[in-house]
PDB file of N, CA and C in Angstrom:
ATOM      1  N   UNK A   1     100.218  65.048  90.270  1.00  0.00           N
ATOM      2  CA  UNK A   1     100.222  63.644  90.587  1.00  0.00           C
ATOM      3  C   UNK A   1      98.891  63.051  90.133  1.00  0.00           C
ATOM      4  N   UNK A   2      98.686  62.394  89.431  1.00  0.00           N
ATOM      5  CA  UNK A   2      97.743  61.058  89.077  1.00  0.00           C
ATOM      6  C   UNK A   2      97.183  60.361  90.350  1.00  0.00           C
ATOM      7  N   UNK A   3      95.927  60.655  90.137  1.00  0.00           N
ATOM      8  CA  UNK A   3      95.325  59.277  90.890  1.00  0.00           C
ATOM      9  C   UNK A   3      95.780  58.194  91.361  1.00  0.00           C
ATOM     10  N   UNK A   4      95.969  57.468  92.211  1.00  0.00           N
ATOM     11  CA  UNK A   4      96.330  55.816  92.618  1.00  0.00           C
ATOM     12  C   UNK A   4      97.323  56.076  92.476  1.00  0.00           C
ATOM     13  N   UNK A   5      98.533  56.820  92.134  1.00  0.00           N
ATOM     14  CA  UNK A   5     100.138  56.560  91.753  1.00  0.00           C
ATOM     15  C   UNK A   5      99.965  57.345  94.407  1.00  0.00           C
ATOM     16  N   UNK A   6     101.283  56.698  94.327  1.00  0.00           N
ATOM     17  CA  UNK A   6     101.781  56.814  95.215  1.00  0.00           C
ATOM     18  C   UNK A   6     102.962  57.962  95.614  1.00  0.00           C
ATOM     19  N   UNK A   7     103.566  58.854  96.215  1.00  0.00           N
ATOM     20  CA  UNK A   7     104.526  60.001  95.801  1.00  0.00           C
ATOM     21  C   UNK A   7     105.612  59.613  97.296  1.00  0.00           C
ATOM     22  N   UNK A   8     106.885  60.020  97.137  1.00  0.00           N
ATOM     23  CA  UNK A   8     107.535  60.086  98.016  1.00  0.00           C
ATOM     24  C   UNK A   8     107.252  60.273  99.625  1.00  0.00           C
ATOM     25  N   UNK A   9     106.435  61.329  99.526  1.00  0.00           N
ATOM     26  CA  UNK A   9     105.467  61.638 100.392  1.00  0.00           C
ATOM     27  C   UNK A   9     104.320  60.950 101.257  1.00  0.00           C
ATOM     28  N   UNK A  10     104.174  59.776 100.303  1.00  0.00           N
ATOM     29  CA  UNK A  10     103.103  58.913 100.943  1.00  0.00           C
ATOM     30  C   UNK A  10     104.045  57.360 101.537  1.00  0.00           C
ATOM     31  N   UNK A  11     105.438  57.602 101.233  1.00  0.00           N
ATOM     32  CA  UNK A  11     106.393  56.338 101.666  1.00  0.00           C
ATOM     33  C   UNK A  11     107.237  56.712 102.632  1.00  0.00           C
ATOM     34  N   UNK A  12     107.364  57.744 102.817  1.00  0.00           N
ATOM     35  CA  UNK A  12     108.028  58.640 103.856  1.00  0.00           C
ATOM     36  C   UNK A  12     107.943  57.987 105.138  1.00  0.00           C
ATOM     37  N   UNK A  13     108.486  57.711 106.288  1.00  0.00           N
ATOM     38  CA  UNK A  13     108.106  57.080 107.289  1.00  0.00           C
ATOM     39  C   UNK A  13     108.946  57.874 108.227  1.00  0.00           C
ATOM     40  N   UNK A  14     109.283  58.734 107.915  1.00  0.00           N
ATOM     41  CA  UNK A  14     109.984  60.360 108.822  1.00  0.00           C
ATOM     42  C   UNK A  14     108.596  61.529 109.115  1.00  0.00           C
ATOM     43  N   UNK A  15     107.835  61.185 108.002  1.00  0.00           N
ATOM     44  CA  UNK A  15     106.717  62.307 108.364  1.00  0.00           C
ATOM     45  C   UNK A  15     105.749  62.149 109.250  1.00  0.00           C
ATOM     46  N   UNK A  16     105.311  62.930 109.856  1.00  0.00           N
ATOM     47  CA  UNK A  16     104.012  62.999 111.024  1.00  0.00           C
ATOM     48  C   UNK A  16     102.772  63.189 110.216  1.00  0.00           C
ATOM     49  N   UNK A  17     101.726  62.125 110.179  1.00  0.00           N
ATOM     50  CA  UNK A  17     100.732  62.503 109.248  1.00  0.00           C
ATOM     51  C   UNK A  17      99.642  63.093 109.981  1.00  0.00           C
ATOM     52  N   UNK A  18      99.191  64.410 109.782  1.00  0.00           N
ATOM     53  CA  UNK A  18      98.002  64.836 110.391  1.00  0.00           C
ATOM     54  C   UNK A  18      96.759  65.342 109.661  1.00  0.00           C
ATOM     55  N   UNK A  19      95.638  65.184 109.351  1.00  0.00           N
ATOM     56  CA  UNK A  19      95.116  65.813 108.215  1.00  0.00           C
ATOM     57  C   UNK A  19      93.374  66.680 109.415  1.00  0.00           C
ATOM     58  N   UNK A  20      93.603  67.268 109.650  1.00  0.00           N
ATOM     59  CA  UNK A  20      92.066  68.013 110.359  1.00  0.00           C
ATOM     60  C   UNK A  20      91.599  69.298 109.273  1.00  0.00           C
ATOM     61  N   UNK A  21      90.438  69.217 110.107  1.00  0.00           N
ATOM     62  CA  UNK A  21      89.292  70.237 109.118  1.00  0.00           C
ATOM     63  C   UNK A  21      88.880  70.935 110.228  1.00  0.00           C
ATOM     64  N   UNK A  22      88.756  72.450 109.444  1.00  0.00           N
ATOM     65  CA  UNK A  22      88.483  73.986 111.005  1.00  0.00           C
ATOM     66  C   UNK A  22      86.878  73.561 110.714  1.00  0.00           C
ATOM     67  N   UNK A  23      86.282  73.043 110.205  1.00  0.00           N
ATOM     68  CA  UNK A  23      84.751  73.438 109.775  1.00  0.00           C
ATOM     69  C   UNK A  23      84.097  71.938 110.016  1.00  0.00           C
ATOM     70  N   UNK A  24      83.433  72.160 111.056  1.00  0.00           N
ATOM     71  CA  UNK A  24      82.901  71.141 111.576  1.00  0.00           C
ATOM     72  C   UNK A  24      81.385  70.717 111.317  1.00  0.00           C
ATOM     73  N   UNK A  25      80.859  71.300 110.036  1.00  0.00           N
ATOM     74  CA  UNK A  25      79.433  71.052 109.802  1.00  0.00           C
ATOM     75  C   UNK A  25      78.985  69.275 109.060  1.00  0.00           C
ATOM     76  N   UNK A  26      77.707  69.351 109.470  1.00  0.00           N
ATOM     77  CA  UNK A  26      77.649  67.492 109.497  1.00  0.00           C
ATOM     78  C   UNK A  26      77.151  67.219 107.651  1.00  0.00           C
ATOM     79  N   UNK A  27      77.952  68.438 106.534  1.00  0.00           N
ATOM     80  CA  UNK A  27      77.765  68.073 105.217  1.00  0.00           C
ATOM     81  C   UNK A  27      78.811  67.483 105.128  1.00  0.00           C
ATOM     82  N   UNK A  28      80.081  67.319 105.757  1.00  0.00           N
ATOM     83  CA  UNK A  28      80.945  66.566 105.777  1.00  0.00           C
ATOM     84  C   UNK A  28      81.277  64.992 106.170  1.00  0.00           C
ATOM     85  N   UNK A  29      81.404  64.258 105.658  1.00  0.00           N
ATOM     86  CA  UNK A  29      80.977  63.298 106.005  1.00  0.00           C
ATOM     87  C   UNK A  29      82.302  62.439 106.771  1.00  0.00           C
ATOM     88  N   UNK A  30      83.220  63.601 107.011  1.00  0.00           N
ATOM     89  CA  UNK A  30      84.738  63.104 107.330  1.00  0.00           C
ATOM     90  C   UNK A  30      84.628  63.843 109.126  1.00  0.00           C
ATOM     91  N   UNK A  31      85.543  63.117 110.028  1.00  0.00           N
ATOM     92  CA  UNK A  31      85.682  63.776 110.846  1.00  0.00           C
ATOM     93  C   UNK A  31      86.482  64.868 110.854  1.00  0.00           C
ATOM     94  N   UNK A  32      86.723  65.715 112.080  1.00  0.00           N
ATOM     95  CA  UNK A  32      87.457  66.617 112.006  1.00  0.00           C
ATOM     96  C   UNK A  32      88.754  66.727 111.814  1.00  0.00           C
ATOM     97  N   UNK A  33      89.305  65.677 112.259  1.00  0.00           N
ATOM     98  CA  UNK A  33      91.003  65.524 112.803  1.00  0.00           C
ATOM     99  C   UNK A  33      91.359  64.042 112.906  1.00  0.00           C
ATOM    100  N   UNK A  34      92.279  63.546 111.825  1.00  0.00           N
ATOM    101  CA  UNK A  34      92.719  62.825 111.469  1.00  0.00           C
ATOM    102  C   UNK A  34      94.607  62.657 112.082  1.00  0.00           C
ATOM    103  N   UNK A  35      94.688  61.881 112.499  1.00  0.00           N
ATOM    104  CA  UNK A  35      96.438  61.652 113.082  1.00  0.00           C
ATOM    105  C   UNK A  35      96.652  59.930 112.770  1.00  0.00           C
ATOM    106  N   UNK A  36      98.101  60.776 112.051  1.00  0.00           N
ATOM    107  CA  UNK A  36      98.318  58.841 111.570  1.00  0.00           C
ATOM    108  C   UNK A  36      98.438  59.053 110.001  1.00  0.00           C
ATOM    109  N   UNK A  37      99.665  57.865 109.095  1.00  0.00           N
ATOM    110  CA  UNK A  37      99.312  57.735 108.431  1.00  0.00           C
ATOM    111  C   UNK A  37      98.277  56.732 107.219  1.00  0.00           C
ATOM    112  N   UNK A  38      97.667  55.703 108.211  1.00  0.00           N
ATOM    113  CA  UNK A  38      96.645  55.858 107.966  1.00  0.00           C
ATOM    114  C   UNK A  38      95.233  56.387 107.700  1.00  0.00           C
ATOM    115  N   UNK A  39      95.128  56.770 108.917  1.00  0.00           N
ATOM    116  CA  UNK A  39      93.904  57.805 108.768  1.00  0.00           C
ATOM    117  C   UNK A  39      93.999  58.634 107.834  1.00  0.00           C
ATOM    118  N   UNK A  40      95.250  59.744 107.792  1.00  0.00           N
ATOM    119  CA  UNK A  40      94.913  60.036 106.430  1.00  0.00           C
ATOM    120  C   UNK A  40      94.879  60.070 105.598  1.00  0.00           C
ATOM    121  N   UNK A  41      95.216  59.085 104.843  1.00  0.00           N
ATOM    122  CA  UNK A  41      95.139  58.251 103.693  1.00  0.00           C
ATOM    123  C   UNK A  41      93.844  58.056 103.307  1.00  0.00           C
ATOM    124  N   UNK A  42      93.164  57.389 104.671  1.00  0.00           N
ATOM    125  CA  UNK A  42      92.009  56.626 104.587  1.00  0.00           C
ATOM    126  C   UNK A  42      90.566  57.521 104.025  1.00  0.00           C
ATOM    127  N   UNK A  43      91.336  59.070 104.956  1.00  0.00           N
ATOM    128  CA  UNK A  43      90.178  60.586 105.025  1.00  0.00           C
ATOM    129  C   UNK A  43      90.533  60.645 103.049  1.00  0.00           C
ATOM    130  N   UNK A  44      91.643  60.874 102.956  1.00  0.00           N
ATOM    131  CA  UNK A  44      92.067  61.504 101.575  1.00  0.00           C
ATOM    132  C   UNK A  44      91.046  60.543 100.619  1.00  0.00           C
ATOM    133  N   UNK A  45      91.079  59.682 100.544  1.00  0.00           N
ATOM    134  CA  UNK A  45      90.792  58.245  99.912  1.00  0.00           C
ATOM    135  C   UNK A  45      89.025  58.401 100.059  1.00  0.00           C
ATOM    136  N   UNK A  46      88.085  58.640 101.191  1.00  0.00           N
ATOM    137  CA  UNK A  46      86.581  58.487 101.268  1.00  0.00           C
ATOM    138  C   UNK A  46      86.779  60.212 100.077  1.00  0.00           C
ATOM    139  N   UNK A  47      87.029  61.183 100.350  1.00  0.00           N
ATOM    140  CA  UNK A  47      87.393  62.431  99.134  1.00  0.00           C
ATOM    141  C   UNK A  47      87.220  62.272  98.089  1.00  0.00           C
ATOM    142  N   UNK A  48      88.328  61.167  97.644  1.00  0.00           N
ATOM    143  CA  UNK A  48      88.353  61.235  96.172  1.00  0.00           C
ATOM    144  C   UNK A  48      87.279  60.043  95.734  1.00  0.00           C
ATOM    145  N   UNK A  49      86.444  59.440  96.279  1.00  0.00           N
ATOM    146  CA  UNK A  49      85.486  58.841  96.309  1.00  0.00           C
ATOM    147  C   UNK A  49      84.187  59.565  95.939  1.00  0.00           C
ATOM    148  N   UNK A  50      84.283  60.466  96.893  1.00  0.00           N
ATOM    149  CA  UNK A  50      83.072  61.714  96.215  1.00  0.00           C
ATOM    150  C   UNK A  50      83.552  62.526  95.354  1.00  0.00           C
ATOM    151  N   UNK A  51      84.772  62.916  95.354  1.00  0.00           N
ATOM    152  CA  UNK A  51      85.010  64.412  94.429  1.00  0.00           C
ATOM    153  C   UNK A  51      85.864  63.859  93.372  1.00  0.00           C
ATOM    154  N   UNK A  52      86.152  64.400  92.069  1.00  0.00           N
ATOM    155  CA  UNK A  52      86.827  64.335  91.174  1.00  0.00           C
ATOM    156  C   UNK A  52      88.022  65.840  91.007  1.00  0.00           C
ATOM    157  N   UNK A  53      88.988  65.564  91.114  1.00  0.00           N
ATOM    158  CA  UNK A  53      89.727  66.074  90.759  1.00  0.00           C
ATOM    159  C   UNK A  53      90.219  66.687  89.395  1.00  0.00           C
ATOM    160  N   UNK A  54      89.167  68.235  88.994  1.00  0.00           N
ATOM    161  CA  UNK A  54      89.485  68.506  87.763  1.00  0.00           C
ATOM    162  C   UNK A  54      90.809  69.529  87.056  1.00  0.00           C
ATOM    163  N   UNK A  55      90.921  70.239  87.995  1.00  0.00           N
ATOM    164  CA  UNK A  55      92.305  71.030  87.830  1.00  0.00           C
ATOM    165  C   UNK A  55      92.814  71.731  89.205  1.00  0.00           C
ATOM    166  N   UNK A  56      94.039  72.209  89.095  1.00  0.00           N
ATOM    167  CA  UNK A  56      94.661  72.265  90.501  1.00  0.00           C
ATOM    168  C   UNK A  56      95.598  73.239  89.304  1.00  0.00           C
ATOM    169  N   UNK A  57      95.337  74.827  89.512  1.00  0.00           N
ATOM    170  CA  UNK A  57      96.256  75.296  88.999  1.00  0.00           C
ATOM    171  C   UNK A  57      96.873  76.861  89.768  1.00  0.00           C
ATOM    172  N   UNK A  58      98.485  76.410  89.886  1.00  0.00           N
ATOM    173  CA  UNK A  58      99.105  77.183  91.245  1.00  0.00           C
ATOM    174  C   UNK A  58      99.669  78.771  90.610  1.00  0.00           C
ATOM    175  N   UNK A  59      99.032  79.388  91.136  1.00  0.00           N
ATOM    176  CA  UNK A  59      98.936  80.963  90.700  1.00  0.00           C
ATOM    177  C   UNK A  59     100.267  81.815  91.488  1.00  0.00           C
ATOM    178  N   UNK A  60     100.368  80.888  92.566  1.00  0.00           N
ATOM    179  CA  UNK A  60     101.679  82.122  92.838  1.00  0.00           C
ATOM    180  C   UNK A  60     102.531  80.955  93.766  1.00  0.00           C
ATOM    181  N   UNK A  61     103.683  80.755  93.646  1.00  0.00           N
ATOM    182  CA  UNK A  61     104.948  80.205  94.572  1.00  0.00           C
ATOM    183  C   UNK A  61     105.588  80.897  95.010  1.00  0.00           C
ATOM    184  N   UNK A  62     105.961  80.978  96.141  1.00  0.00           N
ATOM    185  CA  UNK A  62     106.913  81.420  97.218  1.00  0.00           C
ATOM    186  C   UNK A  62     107.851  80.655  97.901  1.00  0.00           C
ATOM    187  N   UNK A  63     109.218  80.115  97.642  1.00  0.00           N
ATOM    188  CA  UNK A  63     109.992  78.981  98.569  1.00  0.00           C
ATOM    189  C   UNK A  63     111.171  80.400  99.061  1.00  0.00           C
ATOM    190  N   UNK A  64     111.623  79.789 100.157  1.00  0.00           N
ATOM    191  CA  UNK A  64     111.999  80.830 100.737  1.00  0.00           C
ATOM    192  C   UNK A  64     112.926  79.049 102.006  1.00  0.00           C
ATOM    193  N   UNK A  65     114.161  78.656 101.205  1.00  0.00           N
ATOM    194  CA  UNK A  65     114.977  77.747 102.200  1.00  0.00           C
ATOM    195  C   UNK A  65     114.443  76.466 102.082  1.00  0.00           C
ATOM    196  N   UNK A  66     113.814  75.931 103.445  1.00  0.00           N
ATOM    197  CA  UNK A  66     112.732  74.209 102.833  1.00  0.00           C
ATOM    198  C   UNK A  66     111.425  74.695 103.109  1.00  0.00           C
ATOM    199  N   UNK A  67     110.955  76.157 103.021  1.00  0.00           N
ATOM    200  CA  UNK A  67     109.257  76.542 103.326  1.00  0.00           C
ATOM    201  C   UNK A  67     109.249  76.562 101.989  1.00  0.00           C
ATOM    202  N   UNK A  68     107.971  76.237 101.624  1.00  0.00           N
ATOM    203  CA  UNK A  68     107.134  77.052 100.515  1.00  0.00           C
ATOM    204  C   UNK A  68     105.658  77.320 100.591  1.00  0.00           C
ATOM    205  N   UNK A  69     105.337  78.173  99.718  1.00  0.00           N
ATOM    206  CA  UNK A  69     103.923  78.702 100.338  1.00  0.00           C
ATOM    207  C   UNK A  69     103.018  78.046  98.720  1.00  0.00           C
ATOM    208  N   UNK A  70     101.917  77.708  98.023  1.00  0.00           N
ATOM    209  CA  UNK A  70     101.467  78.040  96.812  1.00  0.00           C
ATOM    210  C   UNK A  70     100.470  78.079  96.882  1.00  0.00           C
ATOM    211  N   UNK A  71      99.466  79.181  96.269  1.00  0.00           N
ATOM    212  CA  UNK A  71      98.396  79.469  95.997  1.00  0.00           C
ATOM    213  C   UNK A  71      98.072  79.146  94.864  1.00  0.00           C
ATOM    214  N   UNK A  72      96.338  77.955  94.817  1.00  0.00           N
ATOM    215  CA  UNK A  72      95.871  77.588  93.806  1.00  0.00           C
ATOM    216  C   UNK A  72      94.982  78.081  93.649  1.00  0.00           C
ATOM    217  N   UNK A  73      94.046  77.825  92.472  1.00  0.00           N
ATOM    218  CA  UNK A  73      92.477  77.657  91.827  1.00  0.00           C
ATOM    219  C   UNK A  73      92.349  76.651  91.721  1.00  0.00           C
ATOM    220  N   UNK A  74      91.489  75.349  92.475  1.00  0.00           N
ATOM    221  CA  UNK A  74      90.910  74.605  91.811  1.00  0.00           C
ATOM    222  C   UNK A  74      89.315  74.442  91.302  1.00  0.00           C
ATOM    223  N   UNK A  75      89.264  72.699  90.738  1.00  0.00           N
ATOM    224  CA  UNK A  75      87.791  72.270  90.763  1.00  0.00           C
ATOM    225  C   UNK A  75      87.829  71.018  90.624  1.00  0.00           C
ATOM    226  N   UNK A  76      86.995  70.546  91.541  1.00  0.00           N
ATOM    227  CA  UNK A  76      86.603  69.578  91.476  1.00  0.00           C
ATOM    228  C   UNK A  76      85.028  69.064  91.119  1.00  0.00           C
ATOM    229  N   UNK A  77      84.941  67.585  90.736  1.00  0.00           N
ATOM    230  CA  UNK A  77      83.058  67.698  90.472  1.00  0.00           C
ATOM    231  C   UNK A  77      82.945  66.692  91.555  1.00  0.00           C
ATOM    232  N   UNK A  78      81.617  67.224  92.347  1.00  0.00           N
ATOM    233  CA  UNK A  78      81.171  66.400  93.494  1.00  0.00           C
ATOM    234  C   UNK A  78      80.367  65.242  92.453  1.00  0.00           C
ATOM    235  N   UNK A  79      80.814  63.729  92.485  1.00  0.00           N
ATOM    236  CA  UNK A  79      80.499  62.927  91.553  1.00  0.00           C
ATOM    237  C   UNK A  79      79.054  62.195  91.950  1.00  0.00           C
ATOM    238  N   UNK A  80      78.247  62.374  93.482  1.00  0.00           N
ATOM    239  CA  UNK A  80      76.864  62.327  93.367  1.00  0.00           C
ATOM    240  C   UNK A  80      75.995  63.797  92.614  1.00  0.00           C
ATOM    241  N   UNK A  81      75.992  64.799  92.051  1.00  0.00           N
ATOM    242  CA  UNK A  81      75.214  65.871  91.753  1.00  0.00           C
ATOM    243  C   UNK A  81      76.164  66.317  90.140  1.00  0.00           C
ATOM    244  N   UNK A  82      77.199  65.726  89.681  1.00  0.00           N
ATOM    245  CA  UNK A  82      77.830  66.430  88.731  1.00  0.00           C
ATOM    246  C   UNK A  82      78.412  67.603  88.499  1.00  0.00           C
ATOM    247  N   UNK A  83      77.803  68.523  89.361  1.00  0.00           N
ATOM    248  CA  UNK A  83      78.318  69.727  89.872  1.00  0.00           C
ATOM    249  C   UNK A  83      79.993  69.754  89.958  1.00  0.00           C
ATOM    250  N   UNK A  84      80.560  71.330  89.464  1.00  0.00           N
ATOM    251  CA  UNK A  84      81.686  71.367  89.540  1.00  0.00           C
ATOM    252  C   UNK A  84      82.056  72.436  90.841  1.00  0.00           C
ATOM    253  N   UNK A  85      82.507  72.255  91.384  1.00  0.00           N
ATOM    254  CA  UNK A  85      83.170  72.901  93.141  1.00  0.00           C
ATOM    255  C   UNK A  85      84.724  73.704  92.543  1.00  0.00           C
ATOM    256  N   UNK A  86      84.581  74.977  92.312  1.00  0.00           N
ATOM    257  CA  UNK A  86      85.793  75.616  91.863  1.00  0.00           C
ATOM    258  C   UNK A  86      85.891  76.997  92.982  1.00  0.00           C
ATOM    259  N   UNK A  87      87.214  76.584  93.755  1.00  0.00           N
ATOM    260  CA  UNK A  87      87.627  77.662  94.810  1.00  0.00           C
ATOM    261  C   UNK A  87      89.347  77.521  95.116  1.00  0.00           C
ATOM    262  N   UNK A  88      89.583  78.804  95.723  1.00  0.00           N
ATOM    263  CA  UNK A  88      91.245  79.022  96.173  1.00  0.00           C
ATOM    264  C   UNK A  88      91.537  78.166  96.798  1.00  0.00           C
ATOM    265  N   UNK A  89      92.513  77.710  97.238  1.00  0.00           N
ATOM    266  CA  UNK A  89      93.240  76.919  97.997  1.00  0.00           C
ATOM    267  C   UNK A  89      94.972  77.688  98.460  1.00  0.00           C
ATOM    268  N   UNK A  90      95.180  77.434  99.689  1.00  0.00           N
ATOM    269  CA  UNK A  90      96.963  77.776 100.029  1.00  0.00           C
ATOM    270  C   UNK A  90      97.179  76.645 100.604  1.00  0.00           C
ATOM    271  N   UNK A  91      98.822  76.635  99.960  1.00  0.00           N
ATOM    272  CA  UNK A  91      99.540  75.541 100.746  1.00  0.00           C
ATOM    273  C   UNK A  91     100.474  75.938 100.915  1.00  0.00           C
ATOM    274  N   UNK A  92     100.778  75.512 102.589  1.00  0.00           N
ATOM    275  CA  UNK A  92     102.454  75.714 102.897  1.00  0.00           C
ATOM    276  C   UNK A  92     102.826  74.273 103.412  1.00  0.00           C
ATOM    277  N   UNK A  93     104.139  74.349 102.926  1.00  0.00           N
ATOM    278  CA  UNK A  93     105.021  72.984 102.647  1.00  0.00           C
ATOM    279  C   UNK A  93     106.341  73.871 103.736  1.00  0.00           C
ATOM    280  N   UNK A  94     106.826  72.310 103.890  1.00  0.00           N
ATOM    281  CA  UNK A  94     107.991  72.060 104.825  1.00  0.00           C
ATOM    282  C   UNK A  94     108.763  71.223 104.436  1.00  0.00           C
ATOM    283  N   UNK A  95     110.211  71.302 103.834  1.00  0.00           N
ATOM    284  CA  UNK A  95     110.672  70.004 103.443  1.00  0.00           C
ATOM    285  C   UNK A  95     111.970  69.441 104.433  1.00  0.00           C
ATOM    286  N   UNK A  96     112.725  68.739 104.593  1.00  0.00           N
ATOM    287  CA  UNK A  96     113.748  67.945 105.231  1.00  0.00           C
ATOM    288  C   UNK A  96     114.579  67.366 104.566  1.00  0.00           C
ATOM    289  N   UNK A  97     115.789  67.487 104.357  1.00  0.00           N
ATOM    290  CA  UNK A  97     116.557  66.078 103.433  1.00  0.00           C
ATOM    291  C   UNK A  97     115.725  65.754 101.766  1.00  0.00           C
ATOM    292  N   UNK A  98     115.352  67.058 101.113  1.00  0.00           N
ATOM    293  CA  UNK A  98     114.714  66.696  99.984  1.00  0.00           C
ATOM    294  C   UNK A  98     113.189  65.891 100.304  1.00  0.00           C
ATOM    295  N   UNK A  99     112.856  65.819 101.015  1.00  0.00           N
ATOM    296  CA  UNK A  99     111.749  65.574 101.622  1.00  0.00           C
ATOM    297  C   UNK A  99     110.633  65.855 102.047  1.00  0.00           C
ATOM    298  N   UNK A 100     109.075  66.186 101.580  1.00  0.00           N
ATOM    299  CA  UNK A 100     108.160  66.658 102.144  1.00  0.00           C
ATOM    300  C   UNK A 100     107.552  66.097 103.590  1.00  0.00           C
ATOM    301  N   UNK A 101     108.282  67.205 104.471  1.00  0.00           N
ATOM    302  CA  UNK A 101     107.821  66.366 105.856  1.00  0.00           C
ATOM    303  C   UNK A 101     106.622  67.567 106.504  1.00  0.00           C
ATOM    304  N   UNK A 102     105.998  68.387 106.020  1.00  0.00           N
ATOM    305  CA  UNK A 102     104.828  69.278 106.651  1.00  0.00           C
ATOM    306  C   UNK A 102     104.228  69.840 105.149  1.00  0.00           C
ATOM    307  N   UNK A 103     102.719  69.445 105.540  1.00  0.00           N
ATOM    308  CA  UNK A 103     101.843  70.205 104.209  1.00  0.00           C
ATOM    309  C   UNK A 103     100.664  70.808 105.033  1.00  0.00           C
ATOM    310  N   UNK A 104     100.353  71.788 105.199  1.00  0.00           N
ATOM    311  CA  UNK A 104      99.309  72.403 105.535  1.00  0.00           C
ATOM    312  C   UNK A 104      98.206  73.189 104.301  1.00  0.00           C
ATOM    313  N   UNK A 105      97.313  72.812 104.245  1.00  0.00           N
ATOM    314  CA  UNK A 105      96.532  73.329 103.196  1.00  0.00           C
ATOM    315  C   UNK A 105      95.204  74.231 103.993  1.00  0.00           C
ATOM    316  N   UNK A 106      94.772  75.500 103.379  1.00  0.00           N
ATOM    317  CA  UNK A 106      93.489  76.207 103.699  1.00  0.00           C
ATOM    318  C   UNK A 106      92.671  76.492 102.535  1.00  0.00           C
ATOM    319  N   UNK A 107      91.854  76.533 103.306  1.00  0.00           N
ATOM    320  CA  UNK A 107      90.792  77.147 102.014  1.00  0.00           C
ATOM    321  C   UNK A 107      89.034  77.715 102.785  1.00  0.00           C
ATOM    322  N   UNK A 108      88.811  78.366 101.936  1.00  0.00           N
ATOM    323  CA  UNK A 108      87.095  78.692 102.164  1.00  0.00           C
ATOM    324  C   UNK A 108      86.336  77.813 102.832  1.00  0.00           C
ATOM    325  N   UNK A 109      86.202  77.751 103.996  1.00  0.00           N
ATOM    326  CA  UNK A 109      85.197  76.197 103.570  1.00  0.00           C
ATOM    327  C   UNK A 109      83.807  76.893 103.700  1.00  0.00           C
ATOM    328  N   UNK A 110      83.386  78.104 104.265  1.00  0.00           N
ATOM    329  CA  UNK A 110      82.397  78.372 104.022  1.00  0.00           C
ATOM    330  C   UNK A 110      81.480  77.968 102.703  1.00  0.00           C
ATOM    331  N   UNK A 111      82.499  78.933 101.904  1.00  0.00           N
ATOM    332  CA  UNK A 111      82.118  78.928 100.561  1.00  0.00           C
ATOM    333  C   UNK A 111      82.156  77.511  99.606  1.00  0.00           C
ATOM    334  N   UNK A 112      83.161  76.447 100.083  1.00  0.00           N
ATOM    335  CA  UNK A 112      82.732  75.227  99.799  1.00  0.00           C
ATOM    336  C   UNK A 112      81.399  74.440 100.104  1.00  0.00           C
ATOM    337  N   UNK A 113      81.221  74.771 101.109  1.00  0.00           N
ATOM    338  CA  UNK A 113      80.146  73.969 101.751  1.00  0.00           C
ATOM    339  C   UNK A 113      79.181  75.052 100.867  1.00  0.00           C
ATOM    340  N   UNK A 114      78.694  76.225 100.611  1.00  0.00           N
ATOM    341  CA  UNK A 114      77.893  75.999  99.866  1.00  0.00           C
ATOM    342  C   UNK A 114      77.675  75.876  98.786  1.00  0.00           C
ATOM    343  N   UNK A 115      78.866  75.561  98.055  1.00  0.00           N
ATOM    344  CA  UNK A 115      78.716  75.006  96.772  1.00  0.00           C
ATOM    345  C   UNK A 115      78.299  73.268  96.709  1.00  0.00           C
ATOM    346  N   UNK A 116      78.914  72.875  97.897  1.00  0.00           N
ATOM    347  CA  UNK A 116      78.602  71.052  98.077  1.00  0.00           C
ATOM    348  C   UNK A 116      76.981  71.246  98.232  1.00  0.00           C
ATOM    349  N   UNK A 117      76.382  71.919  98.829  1.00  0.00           N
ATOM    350  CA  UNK A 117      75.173  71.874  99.202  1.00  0.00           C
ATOM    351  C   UNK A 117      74.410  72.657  98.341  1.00  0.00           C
ATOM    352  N   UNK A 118      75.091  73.314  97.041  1.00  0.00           N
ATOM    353  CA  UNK A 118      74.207  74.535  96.024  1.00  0.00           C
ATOM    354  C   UNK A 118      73.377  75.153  97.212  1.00  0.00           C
ATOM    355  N   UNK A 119      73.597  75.961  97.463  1.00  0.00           N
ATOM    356  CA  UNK A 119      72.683  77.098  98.169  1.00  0.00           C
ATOM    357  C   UNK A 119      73.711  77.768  99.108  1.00  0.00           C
ATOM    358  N   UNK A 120      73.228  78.969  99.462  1.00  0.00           N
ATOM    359  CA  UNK A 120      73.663  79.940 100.226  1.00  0.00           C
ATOM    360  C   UNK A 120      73.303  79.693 101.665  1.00  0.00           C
ATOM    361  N   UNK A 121      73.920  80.095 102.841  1.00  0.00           N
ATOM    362  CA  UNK A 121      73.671  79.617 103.726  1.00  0.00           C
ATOM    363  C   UNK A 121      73.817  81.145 104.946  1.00  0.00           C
ATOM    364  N   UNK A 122      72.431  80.900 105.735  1.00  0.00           N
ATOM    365  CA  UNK A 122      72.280  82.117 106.664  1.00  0.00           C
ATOM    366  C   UNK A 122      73.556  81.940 107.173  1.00  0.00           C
ATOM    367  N   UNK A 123      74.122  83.438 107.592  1.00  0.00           N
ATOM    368  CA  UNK A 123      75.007  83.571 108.554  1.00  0.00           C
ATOM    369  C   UNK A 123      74.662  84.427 109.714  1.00  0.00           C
TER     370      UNK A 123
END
């Protein structure tokens, strides 16, 4: 999906929009837990404000009925430092009536955060 284009998914008015983050450190400039589809729109939207979206490429699919699971590689460039942010990502999807009505996404955030911040970080 393109930038600014809109997807089924975002017109949906059957779906429950929830968007939260397990990693609560203050390099984030988003809160934790987002409910509504506003809010997360609004969270998605301050994102692509900082980050650029350079590739999103899905290494393994699994659908199994209306689940599916997909594992990516991406990168993005954090657009204050130029820096490119390249890490795994999983997503599991839920669909309804041809419909994406559940997206859950994970990822590293350790290891994000220290790439947002270039440096390694005591544990």
């Amino acid at each position: 999906m393109r930038a600014g284009t809109a997807s089924g998914w975002q017109r949906s008015s059957t779906t429950t929009w929830t968007l939260s983050f397990t990693h609560r450190r203050r390099s984030y400039r988003l809160r934790a837990h987002h409910q509504g589809k506003g809010a997360v729109l609004e969270a998605l939207g301050r994102i692509a404000k900082d980050y650029l979206l350079e590739s999103y490429v899905p290494q393994v699919t699994v659908v199994d009925g209306d689940h599916a699971a997909v594992m990516s590689d991406v990168a993005f460039t954090q657009r204050s430092s130029g820096r490119t942010l390249r890490f795994h990502i999983a997503d599991f999807l839920r669909f309804r009536d041809g419909r994406l009505v559940e997206f859950r996404e994970f990822m590293n955030t350790f290891e994000v955060v220290q790439q947002v911040l270039d440096r390694q970080l005591a544990v």
